[in-house]
C-alpha atoms as a PDB file:
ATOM      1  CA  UNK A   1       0.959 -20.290  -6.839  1.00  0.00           C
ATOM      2  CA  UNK A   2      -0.949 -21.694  -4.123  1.00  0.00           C
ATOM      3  CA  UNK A   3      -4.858 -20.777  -3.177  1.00  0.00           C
ATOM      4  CA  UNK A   4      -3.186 -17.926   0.026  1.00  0.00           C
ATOM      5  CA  UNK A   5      -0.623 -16.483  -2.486  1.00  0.00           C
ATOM      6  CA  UNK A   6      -2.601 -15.822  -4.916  1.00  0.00           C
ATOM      7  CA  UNK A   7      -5.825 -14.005  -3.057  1.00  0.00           C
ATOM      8  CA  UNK A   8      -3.186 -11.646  -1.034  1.00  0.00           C
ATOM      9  CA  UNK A   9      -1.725 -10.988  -4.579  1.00  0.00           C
ATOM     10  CA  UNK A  10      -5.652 -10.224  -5.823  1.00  0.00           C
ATOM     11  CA  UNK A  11      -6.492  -8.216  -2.875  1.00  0.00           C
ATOM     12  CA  UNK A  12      -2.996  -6.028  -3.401  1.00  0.00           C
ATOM     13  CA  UNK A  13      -3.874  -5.474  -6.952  1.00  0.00           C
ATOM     14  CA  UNK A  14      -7.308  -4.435  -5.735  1.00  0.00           C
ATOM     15  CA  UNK A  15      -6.085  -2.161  -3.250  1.00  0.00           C
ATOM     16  CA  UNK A  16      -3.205  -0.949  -5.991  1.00  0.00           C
ATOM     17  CA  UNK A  17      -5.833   0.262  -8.641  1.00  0.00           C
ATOM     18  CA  UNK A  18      -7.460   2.204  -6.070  1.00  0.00           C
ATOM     19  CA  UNK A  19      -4.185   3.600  -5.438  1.00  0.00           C
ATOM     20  CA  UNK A  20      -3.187   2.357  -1.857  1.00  0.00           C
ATOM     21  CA  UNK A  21      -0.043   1.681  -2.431  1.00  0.00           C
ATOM     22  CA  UNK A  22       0.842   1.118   1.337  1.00  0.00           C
ATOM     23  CA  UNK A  23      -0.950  -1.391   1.175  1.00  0.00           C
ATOM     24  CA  UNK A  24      -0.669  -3.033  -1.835  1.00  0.00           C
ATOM     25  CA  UNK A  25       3.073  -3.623  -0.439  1.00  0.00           C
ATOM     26  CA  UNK A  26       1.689  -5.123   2.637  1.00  0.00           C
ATOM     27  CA  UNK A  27      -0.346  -7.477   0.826  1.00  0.00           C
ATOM     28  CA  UNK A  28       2.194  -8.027  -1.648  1.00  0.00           C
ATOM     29  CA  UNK A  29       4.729  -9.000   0.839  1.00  0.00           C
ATOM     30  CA  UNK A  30       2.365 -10.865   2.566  1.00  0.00           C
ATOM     31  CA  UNK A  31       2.023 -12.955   0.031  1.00  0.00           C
ATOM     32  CA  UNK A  32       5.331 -13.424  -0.568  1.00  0.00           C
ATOM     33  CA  UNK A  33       5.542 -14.481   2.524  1.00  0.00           C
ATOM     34  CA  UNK A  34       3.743 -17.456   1.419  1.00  0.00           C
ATOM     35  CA  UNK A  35       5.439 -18.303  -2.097  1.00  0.00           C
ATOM     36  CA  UNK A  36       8.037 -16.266  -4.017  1.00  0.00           C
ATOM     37  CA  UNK A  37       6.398 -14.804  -7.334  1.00  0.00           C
ATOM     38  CA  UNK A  38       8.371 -12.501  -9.810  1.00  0.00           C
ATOM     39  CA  UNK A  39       4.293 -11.272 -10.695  1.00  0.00           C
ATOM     40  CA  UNK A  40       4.206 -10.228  -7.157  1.00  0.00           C
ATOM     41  CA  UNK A  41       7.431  -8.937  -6.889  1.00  0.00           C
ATOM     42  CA  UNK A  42       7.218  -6.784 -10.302  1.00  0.00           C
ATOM     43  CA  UNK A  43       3.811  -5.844  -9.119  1.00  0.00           C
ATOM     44  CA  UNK A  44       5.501  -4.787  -5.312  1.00  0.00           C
ATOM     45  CA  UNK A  45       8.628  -2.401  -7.254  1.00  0.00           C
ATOM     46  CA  UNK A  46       5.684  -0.597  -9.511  1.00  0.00           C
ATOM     47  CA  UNK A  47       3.900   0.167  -6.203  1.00  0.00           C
ATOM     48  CA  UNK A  48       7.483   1.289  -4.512  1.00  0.00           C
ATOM     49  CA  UNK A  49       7.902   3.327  -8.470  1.00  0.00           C
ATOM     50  CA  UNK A  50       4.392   5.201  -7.474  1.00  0.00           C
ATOM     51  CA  UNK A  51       5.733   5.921  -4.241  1.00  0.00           C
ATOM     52  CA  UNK A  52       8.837   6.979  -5.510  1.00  0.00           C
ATOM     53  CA  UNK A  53      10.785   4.509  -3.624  1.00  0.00           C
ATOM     54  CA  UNK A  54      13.404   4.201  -5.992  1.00  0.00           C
ATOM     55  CA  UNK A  55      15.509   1.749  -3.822  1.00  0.00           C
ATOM     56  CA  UNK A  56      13.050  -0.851  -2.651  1.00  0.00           C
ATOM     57  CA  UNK A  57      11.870  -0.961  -6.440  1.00  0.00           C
ATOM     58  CA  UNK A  58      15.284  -1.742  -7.661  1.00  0.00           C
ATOM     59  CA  UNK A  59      15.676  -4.474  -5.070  1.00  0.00           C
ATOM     60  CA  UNK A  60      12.271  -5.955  -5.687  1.00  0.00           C
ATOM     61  CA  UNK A  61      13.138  -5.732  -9.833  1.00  0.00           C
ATOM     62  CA  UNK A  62      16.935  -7.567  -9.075  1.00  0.00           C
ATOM     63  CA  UNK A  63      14.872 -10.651  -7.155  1.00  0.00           C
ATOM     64  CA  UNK A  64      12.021 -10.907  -9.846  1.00  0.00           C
ATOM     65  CA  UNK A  65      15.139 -11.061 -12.362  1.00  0.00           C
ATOM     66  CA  UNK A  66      16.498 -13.817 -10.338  1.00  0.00           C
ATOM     67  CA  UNK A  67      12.976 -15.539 -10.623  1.00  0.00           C
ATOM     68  CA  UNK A  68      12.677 -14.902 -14.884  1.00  0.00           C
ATOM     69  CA  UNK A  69      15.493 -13.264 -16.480  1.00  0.00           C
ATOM     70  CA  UNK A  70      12.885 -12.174 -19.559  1.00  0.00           C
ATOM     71  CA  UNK A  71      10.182 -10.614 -17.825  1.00  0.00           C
ATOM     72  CA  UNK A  72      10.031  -7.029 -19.899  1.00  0.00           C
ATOM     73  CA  UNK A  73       8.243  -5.032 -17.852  1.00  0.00           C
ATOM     74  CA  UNK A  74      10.576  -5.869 -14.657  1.00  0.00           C
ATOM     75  CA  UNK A  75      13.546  -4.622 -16.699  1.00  0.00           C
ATOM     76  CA  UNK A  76      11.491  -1.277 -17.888  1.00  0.00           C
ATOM     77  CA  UNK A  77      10.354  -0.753 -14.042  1.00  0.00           C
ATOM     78  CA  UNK A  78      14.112  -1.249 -12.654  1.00  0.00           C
ATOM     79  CA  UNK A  79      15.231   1.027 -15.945  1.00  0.00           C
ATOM     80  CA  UNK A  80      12.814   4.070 -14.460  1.00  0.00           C
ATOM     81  CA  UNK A  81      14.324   3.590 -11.393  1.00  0.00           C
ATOM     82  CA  UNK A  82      17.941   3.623 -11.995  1.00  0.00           C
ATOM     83  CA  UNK A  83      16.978   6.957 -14.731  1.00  0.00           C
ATOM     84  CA  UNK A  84      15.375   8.381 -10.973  1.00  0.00           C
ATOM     85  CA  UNK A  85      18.673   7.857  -9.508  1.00  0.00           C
ATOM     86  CA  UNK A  86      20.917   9.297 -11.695  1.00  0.00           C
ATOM     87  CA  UNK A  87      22.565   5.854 -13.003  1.00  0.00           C
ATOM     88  CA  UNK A  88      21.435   6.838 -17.097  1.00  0.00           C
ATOM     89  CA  UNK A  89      24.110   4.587 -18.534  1.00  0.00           C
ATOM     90  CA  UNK A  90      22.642   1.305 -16.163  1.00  0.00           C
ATOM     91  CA  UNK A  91      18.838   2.007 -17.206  1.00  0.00           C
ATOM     92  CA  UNK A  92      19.971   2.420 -20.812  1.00  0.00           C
ATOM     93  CA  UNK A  93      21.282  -1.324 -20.832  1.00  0.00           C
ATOM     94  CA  UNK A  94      17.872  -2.071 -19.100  1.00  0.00           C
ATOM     95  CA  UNK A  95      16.064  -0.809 -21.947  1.00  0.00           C
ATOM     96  CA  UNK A  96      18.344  -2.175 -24.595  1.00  0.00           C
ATOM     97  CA  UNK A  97      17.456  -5.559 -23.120  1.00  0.00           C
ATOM     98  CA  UNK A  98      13.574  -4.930 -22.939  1.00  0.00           C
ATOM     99  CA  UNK A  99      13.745  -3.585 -26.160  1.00  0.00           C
ATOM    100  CA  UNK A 100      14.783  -6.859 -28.035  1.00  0.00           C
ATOM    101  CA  UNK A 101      12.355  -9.162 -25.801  1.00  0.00           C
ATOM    102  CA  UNK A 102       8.690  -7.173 -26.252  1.00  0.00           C
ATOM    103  CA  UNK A 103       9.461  -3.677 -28.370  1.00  0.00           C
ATOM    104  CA  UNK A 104       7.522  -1.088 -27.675  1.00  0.00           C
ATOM    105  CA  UNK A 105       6.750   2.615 -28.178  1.00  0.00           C
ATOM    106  CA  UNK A 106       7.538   3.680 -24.618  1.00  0.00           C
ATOM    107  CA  UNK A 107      10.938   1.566 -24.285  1.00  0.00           C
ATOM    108  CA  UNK A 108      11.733   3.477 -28.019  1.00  0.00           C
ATOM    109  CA  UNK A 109      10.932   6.649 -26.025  1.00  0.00           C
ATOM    110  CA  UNK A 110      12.882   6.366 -23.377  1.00  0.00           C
ATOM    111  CA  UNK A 111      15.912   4.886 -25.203  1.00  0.00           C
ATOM    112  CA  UNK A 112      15.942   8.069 -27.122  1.00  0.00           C
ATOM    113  CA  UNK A 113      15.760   9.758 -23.807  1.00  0.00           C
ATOM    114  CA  UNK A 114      18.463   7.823 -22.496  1.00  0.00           C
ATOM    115  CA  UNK A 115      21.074   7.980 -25.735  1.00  0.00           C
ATOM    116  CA  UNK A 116      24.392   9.160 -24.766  1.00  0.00           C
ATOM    117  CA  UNK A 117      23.589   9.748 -21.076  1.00  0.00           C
ATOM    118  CA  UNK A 118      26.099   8.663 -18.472  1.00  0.00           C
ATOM    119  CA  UNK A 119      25.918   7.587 -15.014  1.00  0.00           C
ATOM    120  CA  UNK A 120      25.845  11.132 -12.831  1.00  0.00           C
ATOM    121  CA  UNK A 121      28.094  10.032  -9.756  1.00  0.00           C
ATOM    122  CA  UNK A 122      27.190  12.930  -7.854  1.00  0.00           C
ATOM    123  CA  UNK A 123      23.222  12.919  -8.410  1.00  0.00           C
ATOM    124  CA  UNK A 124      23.253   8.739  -7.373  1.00  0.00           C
ATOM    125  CA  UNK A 125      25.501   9.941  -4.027  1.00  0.00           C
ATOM    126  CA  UNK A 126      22.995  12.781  -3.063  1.00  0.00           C
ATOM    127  CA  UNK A 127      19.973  10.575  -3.750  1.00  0.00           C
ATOM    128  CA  UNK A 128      21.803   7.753  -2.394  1.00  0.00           C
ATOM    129  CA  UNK A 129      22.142   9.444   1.112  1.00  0.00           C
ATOM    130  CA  UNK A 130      18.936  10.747   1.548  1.00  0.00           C
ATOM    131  CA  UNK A 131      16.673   7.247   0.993  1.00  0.00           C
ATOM    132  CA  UNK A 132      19.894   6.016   3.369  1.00  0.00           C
ATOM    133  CA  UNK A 133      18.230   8.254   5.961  1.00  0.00           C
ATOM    134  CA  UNK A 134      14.792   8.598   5.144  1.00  0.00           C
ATOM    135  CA  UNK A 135      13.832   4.940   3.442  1.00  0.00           C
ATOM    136  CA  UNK A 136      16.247   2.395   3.413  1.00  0.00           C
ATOM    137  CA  UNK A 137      17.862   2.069   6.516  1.00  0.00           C
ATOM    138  CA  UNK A 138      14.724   0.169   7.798  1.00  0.00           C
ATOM    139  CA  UNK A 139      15.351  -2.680   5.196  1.00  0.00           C
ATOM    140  CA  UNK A 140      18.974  -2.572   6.304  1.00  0.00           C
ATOM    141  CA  UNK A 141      19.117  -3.107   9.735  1.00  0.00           C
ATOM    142  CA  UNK A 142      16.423  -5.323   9.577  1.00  0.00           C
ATOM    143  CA  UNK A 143      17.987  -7.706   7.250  1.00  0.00           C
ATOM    144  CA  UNK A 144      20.818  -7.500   9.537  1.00  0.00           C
ATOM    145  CA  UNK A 145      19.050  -8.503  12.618  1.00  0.00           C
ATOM    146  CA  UNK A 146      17.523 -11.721  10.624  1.00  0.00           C
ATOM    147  CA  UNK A 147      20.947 -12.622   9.144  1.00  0.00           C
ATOM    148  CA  UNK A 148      22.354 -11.959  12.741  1.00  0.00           C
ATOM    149  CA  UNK A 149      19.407 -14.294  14.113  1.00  0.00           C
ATOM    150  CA  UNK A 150      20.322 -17.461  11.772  1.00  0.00           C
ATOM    151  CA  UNK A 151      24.127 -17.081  11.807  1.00  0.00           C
ATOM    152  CA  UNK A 152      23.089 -16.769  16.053  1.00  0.00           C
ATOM    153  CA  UNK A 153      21.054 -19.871  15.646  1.00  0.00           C
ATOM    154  CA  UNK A 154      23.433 -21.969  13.726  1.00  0.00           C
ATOM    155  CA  UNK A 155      26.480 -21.312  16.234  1.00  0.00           C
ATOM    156  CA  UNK A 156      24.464 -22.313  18.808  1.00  0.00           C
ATOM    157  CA  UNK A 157      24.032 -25.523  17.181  1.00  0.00           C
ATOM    158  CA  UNK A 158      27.481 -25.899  16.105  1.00  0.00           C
ATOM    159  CA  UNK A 159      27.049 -26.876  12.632  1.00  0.00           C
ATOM    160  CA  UNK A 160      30.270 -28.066  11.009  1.00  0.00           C
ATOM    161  CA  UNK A 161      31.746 -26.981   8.035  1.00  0.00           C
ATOM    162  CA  UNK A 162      28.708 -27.602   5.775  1.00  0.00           C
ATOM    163  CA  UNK A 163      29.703 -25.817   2.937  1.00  0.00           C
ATOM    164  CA  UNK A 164      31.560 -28.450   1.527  1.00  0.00           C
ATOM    165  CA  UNK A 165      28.102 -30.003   0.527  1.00  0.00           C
ATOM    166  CA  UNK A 166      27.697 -27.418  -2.328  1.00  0.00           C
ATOM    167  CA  UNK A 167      29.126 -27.858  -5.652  1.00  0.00           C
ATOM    168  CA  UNK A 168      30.790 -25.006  -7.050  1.00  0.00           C
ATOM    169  CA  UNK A 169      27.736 -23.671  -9.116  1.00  0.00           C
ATOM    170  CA  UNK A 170      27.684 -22.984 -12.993  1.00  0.00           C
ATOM    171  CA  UNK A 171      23.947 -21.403 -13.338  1.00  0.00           C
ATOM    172  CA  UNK A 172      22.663 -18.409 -11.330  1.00  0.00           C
ATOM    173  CA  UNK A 173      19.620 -20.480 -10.656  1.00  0.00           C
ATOM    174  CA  UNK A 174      21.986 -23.238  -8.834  1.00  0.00           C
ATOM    175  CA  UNK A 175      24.019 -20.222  -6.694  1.00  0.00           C
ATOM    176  CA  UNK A 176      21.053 -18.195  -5.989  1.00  0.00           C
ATOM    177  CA  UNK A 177      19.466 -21.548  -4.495  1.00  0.00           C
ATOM    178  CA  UNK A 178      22.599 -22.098  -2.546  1.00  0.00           C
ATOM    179  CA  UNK A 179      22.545 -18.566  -1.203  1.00  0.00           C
ATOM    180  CA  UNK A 180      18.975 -19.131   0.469  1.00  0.00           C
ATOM    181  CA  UNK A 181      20.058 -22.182   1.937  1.00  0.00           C
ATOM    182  CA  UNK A 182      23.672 -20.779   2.955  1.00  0.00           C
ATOM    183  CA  UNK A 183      22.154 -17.804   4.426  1.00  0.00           C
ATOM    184  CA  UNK A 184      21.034 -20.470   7.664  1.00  0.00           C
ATOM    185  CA  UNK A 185      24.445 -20.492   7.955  1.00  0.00           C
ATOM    186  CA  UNK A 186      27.283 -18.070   9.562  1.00  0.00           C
ATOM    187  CA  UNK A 187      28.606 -15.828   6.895  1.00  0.00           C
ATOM    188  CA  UNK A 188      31.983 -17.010   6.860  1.00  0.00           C
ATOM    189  CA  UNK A 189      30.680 -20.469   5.195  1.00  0.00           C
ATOM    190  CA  UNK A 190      29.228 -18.373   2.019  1.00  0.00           C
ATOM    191  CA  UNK A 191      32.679 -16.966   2.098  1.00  0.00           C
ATOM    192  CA  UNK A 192      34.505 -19.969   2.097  1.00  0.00           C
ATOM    193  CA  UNK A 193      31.649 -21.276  -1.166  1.00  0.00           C
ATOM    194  CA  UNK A 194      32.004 -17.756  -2.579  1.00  0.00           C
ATOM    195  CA  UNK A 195      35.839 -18.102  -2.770  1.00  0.00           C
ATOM    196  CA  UNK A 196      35.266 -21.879  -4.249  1.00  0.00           C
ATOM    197  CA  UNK A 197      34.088 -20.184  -7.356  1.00  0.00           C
ATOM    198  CA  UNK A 198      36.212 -19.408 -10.267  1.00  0.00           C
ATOM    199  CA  UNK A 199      37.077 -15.658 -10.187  1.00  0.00           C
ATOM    200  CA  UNK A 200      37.439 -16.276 -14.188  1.00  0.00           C
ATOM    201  CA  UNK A 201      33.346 -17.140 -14.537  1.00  0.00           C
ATOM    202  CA  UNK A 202      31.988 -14.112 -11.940  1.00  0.00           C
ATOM    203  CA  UNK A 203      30.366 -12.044 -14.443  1.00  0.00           C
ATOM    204  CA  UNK A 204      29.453 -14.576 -16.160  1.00  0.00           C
ATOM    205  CA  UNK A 205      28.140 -16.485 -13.959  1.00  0.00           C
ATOM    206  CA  UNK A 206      26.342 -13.780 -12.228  1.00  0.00           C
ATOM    207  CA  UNK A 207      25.677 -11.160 -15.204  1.00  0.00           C
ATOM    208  CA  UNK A 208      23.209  -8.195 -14.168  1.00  0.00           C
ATOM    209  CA  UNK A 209      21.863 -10.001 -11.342  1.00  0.00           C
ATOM    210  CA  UNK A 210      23.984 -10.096  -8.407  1.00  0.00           C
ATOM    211  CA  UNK A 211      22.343  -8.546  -5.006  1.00  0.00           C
ATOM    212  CA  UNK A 212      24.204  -6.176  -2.538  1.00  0.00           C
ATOM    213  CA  UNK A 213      22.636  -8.715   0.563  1.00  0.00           C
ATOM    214  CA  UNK A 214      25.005 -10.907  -1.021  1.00  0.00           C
ATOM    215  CA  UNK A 215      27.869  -8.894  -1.172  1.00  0.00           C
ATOM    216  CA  UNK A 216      27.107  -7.740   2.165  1.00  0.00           C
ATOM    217  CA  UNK A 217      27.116 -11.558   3.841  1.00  0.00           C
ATOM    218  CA  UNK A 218      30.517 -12.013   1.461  1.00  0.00           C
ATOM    219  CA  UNK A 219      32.537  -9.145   3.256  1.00  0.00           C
ATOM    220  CA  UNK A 220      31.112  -9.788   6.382  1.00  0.00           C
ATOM    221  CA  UNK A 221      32.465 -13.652   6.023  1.00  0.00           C
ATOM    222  CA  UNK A 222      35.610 -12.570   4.434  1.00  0.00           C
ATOM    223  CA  UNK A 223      36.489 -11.052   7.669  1.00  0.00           C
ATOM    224  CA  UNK A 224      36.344 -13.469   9.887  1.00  0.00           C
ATOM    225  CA  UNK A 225      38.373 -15.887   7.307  1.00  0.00           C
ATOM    226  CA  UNK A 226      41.272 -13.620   7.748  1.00  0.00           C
ATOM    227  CA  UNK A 227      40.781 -13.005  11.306  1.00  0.00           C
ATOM    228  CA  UNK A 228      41.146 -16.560  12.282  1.00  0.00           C
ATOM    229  CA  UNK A 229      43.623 -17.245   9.056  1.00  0.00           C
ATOM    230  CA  UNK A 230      41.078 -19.572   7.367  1.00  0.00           C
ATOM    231  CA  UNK A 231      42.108 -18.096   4.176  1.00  0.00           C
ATOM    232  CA  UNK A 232      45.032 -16.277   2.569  1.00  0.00           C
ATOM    233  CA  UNK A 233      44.745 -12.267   1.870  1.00  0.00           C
ATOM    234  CA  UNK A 234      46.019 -13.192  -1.801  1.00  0.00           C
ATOM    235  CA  UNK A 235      42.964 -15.668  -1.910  1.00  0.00           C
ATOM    236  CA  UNK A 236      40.635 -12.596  -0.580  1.00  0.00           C
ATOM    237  CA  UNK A 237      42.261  -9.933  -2.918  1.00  0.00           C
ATOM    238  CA  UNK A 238      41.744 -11.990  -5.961  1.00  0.00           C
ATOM    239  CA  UNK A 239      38.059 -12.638  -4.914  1.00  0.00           C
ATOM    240  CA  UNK A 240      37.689  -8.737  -4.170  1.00  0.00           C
ATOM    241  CA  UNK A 241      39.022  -7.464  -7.038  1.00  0.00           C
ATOM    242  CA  UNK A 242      37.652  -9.675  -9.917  1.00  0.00           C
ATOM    243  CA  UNK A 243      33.755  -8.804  -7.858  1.00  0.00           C
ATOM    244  CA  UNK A 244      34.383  -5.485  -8.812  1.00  0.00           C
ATOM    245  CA  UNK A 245      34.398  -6.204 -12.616  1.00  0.00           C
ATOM    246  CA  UNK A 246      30.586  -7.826 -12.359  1.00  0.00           C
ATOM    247  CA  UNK A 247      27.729  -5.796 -14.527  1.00  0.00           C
ATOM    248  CA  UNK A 248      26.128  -3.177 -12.416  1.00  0.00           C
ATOM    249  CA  UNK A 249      29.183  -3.336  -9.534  1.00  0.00           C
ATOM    250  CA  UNK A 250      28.673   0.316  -9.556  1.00  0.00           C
ATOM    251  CA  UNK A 251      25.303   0.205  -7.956  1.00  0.00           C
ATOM    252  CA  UNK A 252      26.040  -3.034  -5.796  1.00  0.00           C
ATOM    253  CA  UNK A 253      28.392  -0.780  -4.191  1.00  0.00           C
ATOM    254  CA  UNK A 254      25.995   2.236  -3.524  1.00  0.00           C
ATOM    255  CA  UNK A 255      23.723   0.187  -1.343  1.00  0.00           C
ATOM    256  CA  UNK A 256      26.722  -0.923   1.016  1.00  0.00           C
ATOM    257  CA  UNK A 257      25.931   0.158   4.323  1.00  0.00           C
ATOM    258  CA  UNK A 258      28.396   1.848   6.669  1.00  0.00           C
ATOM    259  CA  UNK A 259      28.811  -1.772   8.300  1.00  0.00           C
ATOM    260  CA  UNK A 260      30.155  -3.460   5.496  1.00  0.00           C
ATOM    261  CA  UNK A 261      32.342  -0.567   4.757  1.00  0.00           C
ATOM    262  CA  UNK A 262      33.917  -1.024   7.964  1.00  0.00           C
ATOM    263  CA  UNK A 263      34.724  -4.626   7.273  1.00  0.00           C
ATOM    264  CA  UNK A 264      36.389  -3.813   3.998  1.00  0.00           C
ATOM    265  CA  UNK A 265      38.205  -1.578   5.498  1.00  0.00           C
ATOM    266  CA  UNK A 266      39.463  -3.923   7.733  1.00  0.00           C
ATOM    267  CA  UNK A 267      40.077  -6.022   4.927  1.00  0.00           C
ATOM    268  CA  UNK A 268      42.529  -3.977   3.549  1.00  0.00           C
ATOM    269  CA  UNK A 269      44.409  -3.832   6.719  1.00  0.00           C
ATOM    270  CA  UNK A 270      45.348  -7.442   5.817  1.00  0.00           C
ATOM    271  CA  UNK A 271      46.248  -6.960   2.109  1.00  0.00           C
ATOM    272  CA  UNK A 272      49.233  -5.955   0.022  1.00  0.00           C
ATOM    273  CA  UNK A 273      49.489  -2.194  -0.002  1.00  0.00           C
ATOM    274  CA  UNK A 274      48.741  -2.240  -4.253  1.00  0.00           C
ATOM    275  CA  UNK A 275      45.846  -4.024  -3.736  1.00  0.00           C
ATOM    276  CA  UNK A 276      43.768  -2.493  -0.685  1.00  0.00           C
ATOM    277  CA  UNK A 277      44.573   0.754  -2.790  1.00  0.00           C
ATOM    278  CA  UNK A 278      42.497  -0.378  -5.775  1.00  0.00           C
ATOM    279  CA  UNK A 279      39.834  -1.955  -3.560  1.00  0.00           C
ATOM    280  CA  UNK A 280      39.223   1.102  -1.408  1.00  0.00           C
ATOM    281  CA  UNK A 281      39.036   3.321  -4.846  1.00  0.00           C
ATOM    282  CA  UNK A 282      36.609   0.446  -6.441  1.00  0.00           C
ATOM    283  CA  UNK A 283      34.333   0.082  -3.321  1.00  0.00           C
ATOM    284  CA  UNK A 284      34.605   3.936  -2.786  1.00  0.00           C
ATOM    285  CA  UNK A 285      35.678   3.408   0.823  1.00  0.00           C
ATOM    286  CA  UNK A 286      37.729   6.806   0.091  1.00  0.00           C
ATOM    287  CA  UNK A 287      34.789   8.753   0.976  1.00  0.00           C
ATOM    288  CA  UNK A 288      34.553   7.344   4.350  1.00  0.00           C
END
C-alpha cells in the first residue's frame, strides 16, 4: 500500500478503537480512495457491523472477497451480517468456509447456532425495505449518478464498440478487472461481454462472489440490446435464466433497486411467455 493509504487506514483504526465509527468509514474510504485494500475494506464492513449497517457491510465483505478469496475474518463478518438479515442458510455456508481456512471457537459457535436454519424470506424483505429507506438508498442513487456520468462521458466521445477487446474471461480476477474498466463504458457494452460468456461456466466462474452493481449495469445494458435489436430475446433469456442459478442469487436479487426492476420488467415484454414467467418469479418482480 502506498505511504497516503496506509496513514488514512492508521488514523481510521485509531479513530475505530475509540469507537468513532463515522469516522473510521470516512477515513477508511478515504483511503480507498487512494488504493483498494481488502484490510481496509474488512476493517470498513466491521465498522458498518458496529453500526449495524448490515447492507454496506455485506457489500464491503463481497469486494474484499473479490480482493482475497481466503481472508477468514471477511467471511465471519459477511456471515454476522447475512444471520442479521434473516438469510441463516447463506451465513451458514460463510461459516462452513471460514471454518476449514482458520477454525475457531466462535465460528464452532455460531455454526451450532446456525445448524438447520433456513433463509427467513419474510424477515430479509422487512429488513430489506427498511435499510432501502433509511440506509441504502444513498449508495444507490449515487452509484447511479457515477455510472450515469461515465456511460454520459463515453457517448459523448463516441467510443466504438470496444468490447470486442476483452477476451471472454475464465478467472474472476480477469472479469472483475474487465468490469472496472467496462464500467467507463455505456452499459450495453458489458452486456454485449456479459452475453460473450458461456452460460455453462456462470457459477463457476463467478462462485459466491458476484455483486448486485453488476447485475444492475447487466439489466440495464440488456435493455437497450433489445431495444435497438442488437441481440436476440432467446440470447437474453438464456443469459437471464442461467444468472439466476449463481451462489447467493437470492441476495443479489434483494439489493435490486426499483430501477432495475423496471428494466426487467421490460425485459420480459420481449420474451417468450414461458420464460418471462420464470424470470419474474426468480427475480421476484411479482411483488412489484
Amino acid at each position: 500500500m502506498s505511504k497516503e493509504a496506509v496513514r488514512l487506514k492508521e488514523e481510521g483504526n485509531v479513530c475505530f478503537r475509540e469507537k468513532r465509527y463515522h469516522k473510521a468509514i470516512e477515513l477508511y474510504s478515504q483511503s480507498l480512495q487512494v488504493e483498494q485494500s481488502a484490510t481496509v475494506l474488512a476493517n470498513r464492513a466491521q465498522s458498518h457491523l458496529n453500526l449495524e449497517q448490515w447492507a454496506k457491510a455485506i457489500m464491503d465483505c463481497n469486494r474484499a472477497l473479490e480482493i482475497d478469496s481466503k481472508m477468514e475474518k471477511v467471511l465471519y463478518r459477511r456471515a454476522q451480517a447475512l444471520e442479521k438479515i434473516g438469510l441463516k442458510a447463506s451465513a451458514h455456508k460463510d461459516l462452513e468456509r471460514c471454518l476449514e481456512i482458520a477454525p475457531s471457537s466462535a465460528v464452532k459457535a455460531m455454526i451450532e447456532k446456525l445448524a438447520n436454519k433456513q433463509d427467513a424470506e419474510v424477515i430479509v424483505c422487512l429488513v430489506w425495505r427498511k435499510v432501502m429507506r433509511y440506509g441504502l438508498t444513498l449508495i444507490s442513487l449515487k452509484l447511479r449518478s457515477i455510472f450515469h456520468d461515465k456511460a454520459q462521458s463515453s457517448e459523448d466521445a463516441a467510443v466504438p464498440n470496444e468490447v470486442t477487446q476483452f477476451r471472454v474471461p475464465t478467472t474472476l480476477r480477469q472479469f472483475s478487472k474487465d468490469y472496472r474498466e467496462l464500467e467507463r463504458l455505456p452499459p450495453e457494452n458489458f452486456a454485449k461481454y456479459f452475453l460473450s460468456i458461456p452460460t455453462t461456466i456462470y457459477s463457476s466462474l463467478f462462485g459466491e462472489l458476484m455483486e448486485t452493481e453488476m447485475v444492475s449495469r447487466l439489466i440495464r445494458g440488456l435493455i437497450k440490446l433489445l431495444e435497438s435489436s442488437s441481440v436476440t430475446a432467446a440470447e437474453v433469456s438464456e443469459c437471464l435464466l442461467h444468472l439466476a442459478d449463481v451462489p447467493r442469487f437470492e441476495l443479489l436479487v434483494m439489493f435490486l433497486g426499483d430501477d432495475e426492476k423496471k428494466d426487467l420488467a421490460s425485459i420480459c415484454l420481449h420474451l417468450t411467455e414461458s420464460d418471462a414467467v420464470f424470470i419474474r418469479e426468480k427475480y421476484h418482480l411479482e411483488d412489484e
